[in-house]
C-alpha atoms as a PDB file:
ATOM      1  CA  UNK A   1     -55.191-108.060  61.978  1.00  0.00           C
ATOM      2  CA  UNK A   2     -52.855-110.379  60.246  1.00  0.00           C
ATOM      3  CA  UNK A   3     -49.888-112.539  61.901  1.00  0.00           C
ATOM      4  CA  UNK A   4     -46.203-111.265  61.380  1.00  0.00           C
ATOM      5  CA  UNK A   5     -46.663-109.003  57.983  1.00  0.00           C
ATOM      6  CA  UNK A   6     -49.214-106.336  57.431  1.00  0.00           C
ATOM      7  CA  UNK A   7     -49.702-103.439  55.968  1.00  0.00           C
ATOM      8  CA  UNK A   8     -47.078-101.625  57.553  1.00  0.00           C
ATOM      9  CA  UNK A   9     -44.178-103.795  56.653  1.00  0.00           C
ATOM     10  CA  UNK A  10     -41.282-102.298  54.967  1.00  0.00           C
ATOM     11  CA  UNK A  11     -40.046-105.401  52.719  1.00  0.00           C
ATOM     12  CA  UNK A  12     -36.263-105.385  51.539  1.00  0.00           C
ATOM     13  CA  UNK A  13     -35.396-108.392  48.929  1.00  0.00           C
ATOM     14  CA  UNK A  14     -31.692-110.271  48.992  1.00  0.00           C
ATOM     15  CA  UNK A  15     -30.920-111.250  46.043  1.00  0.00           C
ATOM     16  CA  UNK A  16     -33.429-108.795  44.089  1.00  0.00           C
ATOM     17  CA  UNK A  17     -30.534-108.045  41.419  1.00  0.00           C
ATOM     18  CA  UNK A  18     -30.914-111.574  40.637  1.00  0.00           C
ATOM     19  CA  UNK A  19     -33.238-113.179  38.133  1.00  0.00           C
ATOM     20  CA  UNK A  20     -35.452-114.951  40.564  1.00  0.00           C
ATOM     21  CA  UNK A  21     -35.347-111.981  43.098  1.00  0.00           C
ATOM     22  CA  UNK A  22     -36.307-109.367  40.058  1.00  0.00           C
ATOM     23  CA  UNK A  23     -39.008-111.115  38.875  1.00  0.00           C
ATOM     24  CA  UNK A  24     -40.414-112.087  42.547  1.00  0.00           C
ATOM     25  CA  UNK A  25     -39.729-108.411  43.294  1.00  0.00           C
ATOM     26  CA  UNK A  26     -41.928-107.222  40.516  1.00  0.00           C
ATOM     27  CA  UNK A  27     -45.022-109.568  41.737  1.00  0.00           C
ATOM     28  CA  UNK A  28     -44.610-108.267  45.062  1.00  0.00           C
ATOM     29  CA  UNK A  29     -44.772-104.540  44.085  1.00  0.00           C
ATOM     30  CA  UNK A  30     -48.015-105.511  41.849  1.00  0.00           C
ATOM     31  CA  UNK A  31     -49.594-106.773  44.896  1.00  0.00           C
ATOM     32  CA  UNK A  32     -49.261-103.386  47.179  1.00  0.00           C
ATOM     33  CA  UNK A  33     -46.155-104.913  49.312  1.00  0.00           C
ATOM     34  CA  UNK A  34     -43.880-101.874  50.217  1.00  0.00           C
ATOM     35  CA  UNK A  35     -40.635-103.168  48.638  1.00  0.00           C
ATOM     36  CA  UNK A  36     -37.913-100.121  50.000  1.00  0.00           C
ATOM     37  CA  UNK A  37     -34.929-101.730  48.943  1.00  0.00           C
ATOM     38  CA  UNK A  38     -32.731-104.376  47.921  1.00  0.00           C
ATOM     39  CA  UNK A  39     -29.076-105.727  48.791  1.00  0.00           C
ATOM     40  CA  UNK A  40     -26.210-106.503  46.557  1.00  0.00           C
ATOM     41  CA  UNK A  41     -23.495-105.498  47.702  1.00  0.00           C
ATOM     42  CA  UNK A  42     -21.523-105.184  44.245  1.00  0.00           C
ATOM     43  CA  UNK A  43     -24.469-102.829  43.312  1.00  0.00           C
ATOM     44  CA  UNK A  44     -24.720-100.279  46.159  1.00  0.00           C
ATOM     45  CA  UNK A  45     -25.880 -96.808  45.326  1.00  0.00           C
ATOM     46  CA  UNK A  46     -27.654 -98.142  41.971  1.00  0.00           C
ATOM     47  CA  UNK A  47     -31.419 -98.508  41.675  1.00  0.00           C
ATOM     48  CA  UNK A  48     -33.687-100.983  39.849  1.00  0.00           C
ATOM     49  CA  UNK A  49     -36.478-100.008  37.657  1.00  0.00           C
ATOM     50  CA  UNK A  50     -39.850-102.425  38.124  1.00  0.00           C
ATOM     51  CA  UNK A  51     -42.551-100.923  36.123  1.00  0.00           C
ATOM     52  CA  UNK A  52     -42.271 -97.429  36.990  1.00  0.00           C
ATOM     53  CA  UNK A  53     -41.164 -97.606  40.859  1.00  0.00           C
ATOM     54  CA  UNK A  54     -37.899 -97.186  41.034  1.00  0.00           C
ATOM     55  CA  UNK A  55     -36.101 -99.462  43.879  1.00  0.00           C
ATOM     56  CA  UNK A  56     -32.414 -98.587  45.355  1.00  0.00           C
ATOM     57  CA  UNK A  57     -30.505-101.134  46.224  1.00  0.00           C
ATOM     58  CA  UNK A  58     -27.759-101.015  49.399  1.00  0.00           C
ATOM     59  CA  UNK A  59     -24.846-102.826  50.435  1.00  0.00           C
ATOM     60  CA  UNK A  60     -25.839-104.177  53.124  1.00  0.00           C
ATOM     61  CA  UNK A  61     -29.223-105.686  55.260  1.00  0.00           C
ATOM     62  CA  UNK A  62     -27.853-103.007  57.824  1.00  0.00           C
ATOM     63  CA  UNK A  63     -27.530-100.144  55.246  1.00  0.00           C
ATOM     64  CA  UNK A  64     -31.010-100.956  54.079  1.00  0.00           C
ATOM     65  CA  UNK A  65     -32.313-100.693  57.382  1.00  0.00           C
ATOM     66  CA  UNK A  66     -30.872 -97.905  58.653  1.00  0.00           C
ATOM     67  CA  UNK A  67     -32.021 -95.743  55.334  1.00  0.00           C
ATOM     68  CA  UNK A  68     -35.678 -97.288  54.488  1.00  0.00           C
ATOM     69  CA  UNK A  69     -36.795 -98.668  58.449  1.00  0.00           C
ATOM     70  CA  UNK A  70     -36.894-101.951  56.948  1.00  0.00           C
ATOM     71  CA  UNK A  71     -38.360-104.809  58.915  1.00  0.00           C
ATOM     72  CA  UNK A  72     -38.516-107.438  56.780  1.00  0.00           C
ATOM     73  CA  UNK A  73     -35.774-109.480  54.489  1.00  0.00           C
ATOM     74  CA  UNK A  74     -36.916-111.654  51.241  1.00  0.00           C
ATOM     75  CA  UNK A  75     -33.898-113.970  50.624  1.00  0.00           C
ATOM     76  CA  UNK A  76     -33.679-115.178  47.057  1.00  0.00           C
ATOM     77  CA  UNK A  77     -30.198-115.732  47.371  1.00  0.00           C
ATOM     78  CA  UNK A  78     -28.567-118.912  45.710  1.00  0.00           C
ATOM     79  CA  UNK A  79     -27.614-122.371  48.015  1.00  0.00           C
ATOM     80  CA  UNK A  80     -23.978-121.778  48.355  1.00  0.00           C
ATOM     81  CA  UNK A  81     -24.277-117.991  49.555  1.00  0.00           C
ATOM     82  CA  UNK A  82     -28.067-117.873  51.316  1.00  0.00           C
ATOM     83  CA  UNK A  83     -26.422-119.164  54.626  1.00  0.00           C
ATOM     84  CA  UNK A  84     -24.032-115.721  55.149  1.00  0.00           C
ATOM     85  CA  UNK A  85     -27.018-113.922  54.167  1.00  0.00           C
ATOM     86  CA  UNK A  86     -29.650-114.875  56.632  1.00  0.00           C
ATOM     87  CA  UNK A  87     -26.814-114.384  59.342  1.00  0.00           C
ATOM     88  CA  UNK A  88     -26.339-111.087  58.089  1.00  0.00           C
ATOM     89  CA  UNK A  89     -29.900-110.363  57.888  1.00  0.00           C
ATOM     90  CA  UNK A  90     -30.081-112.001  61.886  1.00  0.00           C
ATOM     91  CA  UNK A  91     -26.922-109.694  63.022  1.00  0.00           C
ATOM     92  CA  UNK A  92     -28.431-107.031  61.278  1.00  0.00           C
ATOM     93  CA  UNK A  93     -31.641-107.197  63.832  1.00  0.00           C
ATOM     94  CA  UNK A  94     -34.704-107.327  61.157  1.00  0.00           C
ATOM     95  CA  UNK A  95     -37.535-108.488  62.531  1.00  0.00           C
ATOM     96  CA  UNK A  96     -38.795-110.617  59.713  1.00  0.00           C
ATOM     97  CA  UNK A  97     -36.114-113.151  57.546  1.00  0.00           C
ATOM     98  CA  UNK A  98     -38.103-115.264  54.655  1.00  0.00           C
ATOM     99  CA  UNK A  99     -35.656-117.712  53.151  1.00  0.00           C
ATOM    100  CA  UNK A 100     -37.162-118.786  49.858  1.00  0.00           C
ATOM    101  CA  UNK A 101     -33.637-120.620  48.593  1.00  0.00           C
ATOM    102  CA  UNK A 102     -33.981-124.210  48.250  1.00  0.00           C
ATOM    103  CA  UNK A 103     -31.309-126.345  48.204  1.00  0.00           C
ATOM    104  CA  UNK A 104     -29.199-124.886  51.231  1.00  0.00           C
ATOM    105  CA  UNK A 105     -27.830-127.635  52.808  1.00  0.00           C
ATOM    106  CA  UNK A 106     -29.310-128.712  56.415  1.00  0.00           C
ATOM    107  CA  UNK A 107     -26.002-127.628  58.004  1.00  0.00           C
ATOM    108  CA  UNK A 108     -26.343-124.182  56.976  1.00  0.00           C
ATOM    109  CA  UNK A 109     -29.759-124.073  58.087  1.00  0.00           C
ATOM    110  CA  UNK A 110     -28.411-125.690  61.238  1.00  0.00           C
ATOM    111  CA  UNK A 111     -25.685-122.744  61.628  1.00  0.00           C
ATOM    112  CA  UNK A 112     -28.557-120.062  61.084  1.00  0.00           C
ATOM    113  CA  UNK A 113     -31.024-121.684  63.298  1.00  0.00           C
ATOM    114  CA  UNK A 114     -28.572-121.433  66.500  1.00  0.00           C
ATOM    115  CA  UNK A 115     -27.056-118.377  65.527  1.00  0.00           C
ATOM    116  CA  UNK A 116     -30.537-116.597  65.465  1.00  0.00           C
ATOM    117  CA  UNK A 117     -31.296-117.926  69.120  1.00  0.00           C
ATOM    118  CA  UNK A 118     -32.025-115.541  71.481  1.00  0.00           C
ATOM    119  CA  UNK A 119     -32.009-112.769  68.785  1.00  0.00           C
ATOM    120  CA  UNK A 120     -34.448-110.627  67.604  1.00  0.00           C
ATOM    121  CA  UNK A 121     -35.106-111.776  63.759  1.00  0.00           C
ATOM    122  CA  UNK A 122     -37.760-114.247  62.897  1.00  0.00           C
ATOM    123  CA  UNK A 123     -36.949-116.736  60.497  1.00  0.00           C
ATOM    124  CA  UNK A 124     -39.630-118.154  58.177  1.00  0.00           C
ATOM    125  CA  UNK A 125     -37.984-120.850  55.948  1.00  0.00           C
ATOM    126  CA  UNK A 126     -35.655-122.134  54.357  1.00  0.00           C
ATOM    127  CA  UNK A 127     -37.037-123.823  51.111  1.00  0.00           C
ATOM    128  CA  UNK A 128     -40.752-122.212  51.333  1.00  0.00           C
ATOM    129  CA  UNK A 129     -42.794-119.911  49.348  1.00  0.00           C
ATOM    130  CA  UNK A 130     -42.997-117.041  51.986  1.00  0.00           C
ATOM    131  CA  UNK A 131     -46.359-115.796  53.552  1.00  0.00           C
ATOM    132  CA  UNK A 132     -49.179-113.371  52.637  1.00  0.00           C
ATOM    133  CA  UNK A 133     -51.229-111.140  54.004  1.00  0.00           C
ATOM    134  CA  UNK A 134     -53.845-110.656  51.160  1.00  0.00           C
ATOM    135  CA  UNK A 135     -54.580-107.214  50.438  1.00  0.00           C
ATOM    136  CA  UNK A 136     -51.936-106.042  53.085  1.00  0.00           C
ATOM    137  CA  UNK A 137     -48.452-107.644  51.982  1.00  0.00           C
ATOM    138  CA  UNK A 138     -47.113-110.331  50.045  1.00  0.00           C
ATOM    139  CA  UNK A 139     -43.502-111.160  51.187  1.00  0.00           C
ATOM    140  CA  UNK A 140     -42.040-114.447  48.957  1.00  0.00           C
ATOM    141  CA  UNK A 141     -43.544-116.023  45.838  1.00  0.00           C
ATOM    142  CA  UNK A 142     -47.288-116.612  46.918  1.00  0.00           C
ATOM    143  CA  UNK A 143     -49.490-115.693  43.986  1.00  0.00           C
ATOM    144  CA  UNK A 144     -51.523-113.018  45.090  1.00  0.00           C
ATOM    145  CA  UNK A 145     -54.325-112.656  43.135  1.00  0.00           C
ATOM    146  CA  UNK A 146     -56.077-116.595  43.902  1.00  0.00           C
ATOM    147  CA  UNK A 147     -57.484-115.452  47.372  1.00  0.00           C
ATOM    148  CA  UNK A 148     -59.046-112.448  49.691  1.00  0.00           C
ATOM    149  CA  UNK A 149     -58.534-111.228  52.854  1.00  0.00           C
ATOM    150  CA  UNK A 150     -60.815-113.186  55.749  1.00  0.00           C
ATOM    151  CA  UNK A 151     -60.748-114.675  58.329  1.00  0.00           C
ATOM    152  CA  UNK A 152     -59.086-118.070  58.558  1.00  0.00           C
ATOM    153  CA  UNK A 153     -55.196-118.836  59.747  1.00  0.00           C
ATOM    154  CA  UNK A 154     -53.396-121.158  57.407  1.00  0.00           C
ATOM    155  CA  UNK A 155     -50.078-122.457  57.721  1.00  0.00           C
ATOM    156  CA  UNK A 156     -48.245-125.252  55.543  1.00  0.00           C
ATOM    157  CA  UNK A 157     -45.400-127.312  55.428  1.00  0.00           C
ATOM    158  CA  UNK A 158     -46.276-127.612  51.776  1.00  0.00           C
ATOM    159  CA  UNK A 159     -46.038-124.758  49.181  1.00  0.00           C
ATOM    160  CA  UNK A 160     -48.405-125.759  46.088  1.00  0.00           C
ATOM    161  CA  UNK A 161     -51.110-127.118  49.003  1.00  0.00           C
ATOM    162  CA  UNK A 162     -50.448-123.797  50.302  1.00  0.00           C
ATOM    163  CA  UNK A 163     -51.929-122.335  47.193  1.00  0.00           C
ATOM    164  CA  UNK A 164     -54.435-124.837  46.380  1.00  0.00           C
ATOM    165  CA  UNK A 165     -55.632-124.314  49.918  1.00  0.00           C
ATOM    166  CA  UNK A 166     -56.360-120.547  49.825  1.00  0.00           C
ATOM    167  CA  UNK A 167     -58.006-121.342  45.598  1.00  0.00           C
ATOM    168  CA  UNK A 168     -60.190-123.561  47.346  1.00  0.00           C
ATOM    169  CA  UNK A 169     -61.561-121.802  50.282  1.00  0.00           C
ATOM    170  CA  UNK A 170     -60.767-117.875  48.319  1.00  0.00           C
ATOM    171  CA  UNK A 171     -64.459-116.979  48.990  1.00  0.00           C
ATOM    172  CA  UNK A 172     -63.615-117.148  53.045  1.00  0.00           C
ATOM    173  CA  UNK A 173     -60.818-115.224  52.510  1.00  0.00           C
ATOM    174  CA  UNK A 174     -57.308-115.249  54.864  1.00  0.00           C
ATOM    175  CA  UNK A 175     -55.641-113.256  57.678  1.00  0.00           C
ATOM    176  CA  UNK A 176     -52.331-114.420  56.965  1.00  0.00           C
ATOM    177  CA  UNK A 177     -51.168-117.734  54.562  1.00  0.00           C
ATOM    178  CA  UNK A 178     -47.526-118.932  55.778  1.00  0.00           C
ATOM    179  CA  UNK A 179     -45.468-121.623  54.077  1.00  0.00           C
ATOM    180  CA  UNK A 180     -43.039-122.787  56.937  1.00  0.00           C
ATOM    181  CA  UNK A 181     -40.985-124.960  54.310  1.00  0.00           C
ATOM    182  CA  UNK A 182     -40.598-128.628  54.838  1.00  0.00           C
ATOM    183  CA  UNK A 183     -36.722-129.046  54.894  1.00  0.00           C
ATOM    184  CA  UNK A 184     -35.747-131.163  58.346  1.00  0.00           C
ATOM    185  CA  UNK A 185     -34.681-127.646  59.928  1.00  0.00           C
ATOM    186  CA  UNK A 186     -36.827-124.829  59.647  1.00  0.00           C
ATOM    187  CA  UNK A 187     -37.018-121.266  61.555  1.00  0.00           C
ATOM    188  CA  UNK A 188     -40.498-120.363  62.185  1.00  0.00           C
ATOM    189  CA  UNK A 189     -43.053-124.067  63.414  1.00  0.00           C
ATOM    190  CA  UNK A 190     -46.642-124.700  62.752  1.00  0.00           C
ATOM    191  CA  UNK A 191     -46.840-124.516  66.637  1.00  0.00           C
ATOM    192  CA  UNK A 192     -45.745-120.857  66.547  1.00  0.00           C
ATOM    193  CA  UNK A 193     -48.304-119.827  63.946  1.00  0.00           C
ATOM    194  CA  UNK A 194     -50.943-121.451  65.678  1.00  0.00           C
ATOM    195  CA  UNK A 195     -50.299-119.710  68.700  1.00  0.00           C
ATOM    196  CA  UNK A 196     -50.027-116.284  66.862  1.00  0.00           C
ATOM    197  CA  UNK A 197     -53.311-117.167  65.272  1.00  0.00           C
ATOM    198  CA  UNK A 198     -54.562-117.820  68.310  1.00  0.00           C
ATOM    199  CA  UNK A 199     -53.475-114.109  69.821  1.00  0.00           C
ATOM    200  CA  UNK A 200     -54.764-112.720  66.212  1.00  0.00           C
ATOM    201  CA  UNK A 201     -58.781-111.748  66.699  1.00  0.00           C
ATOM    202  CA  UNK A 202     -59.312-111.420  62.989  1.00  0.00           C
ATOM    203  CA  UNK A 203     -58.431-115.413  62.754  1.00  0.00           C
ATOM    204  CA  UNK A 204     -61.461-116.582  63.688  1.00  0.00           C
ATOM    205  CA  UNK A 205     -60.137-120.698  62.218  1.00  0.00           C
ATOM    206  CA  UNK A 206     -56.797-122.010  61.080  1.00  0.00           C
ATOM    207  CA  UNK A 207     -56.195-124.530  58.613  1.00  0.00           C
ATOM    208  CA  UNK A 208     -52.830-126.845  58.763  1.00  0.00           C
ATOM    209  CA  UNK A 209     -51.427-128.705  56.439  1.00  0.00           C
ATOM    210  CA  UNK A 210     -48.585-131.014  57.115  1.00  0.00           C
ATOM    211  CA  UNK A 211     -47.001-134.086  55.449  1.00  0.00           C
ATOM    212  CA  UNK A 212     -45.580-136.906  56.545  1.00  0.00           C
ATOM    213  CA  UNK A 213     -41.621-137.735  57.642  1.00  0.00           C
ATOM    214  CA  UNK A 214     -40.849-136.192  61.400  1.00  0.00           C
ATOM    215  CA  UNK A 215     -42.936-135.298  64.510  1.00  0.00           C
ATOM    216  CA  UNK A 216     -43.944-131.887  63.520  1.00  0.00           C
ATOM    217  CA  UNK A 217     -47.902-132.396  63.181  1.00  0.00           C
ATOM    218  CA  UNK A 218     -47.498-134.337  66.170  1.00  0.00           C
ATOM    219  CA  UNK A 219     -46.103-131.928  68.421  1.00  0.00           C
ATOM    220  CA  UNK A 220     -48.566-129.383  66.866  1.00  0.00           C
ATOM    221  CA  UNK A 221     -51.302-131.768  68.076  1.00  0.00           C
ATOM    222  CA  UNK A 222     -49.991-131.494  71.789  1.00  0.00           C
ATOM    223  CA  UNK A 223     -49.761-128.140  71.319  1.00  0.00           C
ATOM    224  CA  UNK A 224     -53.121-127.572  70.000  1.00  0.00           C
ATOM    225  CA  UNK A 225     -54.833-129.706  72.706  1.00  0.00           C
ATOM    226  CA  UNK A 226     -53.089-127.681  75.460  1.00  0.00           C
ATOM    227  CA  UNK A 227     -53.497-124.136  74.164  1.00  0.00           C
ATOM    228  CA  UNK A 228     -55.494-123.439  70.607  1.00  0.00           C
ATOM    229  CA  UNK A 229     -59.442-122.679  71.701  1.00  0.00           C
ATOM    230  CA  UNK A 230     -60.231-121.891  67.756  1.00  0.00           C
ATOM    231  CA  UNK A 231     -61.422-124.399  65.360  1.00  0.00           C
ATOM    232  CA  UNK A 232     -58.686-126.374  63.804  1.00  0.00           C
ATOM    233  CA  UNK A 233     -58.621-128.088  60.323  1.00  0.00           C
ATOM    234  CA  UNK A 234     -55.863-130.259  58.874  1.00  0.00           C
ATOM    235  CA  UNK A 235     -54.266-132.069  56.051  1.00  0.00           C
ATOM    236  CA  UNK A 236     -51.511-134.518  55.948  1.00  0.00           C
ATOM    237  CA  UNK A 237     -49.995-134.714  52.312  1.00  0.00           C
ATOM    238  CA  UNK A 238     -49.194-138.618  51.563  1.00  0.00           C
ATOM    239  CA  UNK A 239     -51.091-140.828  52.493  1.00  0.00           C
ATOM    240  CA  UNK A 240     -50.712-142.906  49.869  1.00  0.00           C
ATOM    241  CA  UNK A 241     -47.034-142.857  49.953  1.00  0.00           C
ATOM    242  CA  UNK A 242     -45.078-146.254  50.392  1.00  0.00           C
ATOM    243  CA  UNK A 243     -43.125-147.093  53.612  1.00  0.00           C
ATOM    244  CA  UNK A 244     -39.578-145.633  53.438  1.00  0.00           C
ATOM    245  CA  UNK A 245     -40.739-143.177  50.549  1.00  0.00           C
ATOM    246  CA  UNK A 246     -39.184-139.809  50.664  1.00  0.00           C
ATOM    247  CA  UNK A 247     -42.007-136.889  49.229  1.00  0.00           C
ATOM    248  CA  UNK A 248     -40.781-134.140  47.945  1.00  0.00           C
ATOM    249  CA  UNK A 249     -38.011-133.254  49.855  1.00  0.00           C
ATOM    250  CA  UNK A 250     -35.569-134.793  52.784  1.00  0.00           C
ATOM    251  CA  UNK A 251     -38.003-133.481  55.451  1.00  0.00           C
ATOM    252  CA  UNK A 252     -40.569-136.224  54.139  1.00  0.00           C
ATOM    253  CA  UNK A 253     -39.557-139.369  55.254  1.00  0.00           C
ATOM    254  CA  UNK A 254     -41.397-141.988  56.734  1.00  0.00           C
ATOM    255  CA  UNK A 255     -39.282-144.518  59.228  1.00  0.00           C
ATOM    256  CA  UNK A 256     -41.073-147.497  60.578  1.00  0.00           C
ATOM    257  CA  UNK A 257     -45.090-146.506  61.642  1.00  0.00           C
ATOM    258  CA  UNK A 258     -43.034-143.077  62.943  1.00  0.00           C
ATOM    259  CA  UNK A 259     -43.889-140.081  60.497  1.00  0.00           C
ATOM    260  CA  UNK A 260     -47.105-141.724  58.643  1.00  0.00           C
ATOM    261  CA  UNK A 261     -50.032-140.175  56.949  1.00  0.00           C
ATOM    262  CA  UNK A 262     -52.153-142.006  59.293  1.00  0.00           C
ATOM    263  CA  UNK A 263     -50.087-141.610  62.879  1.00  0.00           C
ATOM    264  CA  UNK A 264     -50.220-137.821  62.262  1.00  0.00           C
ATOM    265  CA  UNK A 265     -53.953-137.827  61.296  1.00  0.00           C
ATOM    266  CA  UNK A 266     -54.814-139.689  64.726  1.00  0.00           C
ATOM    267  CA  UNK A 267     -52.796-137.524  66.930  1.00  0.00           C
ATOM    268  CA  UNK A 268     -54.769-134.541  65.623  1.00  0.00           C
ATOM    269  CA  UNK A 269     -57.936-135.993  65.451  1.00  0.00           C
ATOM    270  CA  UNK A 270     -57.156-136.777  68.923  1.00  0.00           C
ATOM    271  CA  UNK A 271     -56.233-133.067  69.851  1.00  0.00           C
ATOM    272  CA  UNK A 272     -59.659-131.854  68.365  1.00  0.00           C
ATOM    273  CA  UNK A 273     -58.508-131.226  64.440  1.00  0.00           C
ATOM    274  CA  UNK A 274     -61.086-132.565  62.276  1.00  0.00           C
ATOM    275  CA  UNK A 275     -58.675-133.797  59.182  1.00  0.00           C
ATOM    276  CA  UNK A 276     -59.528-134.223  55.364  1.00  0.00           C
ATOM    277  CA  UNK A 277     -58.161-137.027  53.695  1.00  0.00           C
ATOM    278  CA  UNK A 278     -57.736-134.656  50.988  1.00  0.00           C
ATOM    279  CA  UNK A 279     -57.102-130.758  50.351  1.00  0.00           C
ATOM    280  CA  UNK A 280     -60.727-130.604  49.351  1.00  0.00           C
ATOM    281  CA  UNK A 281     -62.270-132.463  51.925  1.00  0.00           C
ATOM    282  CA  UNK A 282     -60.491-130.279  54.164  1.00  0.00           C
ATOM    283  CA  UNK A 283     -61.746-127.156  52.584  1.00  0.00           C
ATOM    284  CA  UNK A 284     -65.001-128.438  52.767  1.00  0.00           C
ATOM    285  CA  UNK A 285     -64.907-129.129  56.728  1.00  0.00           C
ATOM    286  CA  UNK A 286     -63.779-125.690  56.752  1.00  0.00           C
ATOM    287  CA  UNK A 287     -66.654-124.631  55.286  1.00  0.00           C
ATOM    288  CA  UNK A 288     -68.930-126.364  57.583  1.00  0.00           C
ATOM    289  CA  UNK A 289     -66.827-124.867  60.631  1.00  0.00           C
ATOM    290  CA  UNK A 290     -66.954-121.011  59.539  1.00  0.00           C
ATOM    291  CA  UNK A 291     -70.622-121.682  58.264  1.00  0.00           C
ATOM    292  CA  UNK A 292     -70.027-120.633  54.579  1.00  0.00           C
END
């Protein structure tokens, strides 16, 4: 089992005309995800050639759909255009939206957010590298080839820990690796992957990795108390980081005692989550929980 993309998925890329969608496009192919299309509208009824496996492209997220069963968007669009796709991806009715653009501006990702309420497309994103499925699918810009399929849950607020996580513990092997993104409005939580890795069998422990700025590990530690029965482990990127220090990105700011390395790390050591003071140390306490 695997949490929202498996084997099955039929991945269509926004944006795949483009330089960063192309060569993202090609990676994903390499690693067995079904790629059935991609939409530019200015290119409809042309294909794209990616070593071999030839790729049409459509007009629209609807067209796509309609002539592949697509159930999943990758959205390398740029900033100033990424907001009208996602909502036509949403209106479209995909199941599956990753936004990989960075940069779209918080009241885009605002607009899409609401719009998507009540709907049925899942957004994972903006500003994240996507999620993976190792040896299933790969839909975003996850390398594929630094980990195995296992049986641990990770999600991340952070990208690169996202990959240095699954390096580190790539002898355990993963169900499913999502990057939620850390911009201050996201689609998909860490509280709704941990509660599909608690529904998934094959996760048999999740890993979470948060930073600091926000509530988000904190309401993840409620939730976890309240409803996760499978071994949790967790990292909060910056605790070294200075009072008032944004990390990264706007999501990671610290305010007052609000949003620290070391108020998050008590709330989830308080919830159960044994927590590494580093992404090692957290591998490692993985490694004592699965036994390996």
């Amino acid at each position: 089992m695997s949490i929202f993309l498996n084997e099955n998925s039929k991945v269509i890329v926004q944006g795949m005309t483009g330089s960063e969608g192309s060569k993202h496009t090609s990676r994903m192919l390499a690693s067995g995800t079904a790629i059935v299309g991609g939409v530019n509208p200015r290119k409809a009824g042309t294909s794209v050639d990616f070593d071999g496996t030839s790729v049409p492209v459509f007009g629209s997220v609807a067209d796509a759909m309609k002539e592949t069963g697509a159930d999943v968007s990758v959205i390398f669009v740029p900033p100033p255009f990424a907001k009208a796709a996602a909502i036509e991806a949403v209106d479209a009715q995909i199941g599956l939206a990753v936004v990989i653009t960075e940069g779209i501006p918080v009241h885009d990702s605002t607009y899409v957010w609401a719009h998507a309420q009540g709907g049925s497309t899942r957004i994972i994103g903006p500003n994240c590298p996507g999620l993976i499925s190792p040896g299933r699918s790969n839909a975003g810009i996850i390398p594929a080839n630094i980990t195995k399929q296992g049986k641990i849950g990770l999600v991340s607020k952070s990208g690169t820990l996202t990959y240095q996580m699954m390096y580190e513990l790539r002898d355990i092997g993963f169900s499913t690796a999502v990057g939620i993104g850390g911009d201050p409005v996201i689609g998909t939580t860490h509280i709704d992957c941990l509660q599909a890795f608690q529904d998934d069998p094959e996760t048999e422990a999740i890993v979470m990795i948060g930073e600091i700025g926000g509530d988000a590990e904190e309401r993840a530690a409620d939730f976890i108390k309240a409803n996760v029965t499978k071994p949790v482990v967790g990292y909060v990127a910056g605790f070294t980081a200075p009072e008032g220090k944004t990390m990264g990105h706007a999501g990671a700011i610290v305010s007052g005692s609000a949003g620290t390395a070391a108020a998050k790390q008590e709330a989830l050591e308080a919830a159960g989550v044994r927590v590494g003071k580093t992404p090692s140390e957290a591998a490692r306490l993985m490694r004592e929980i699965v036994g390996a």
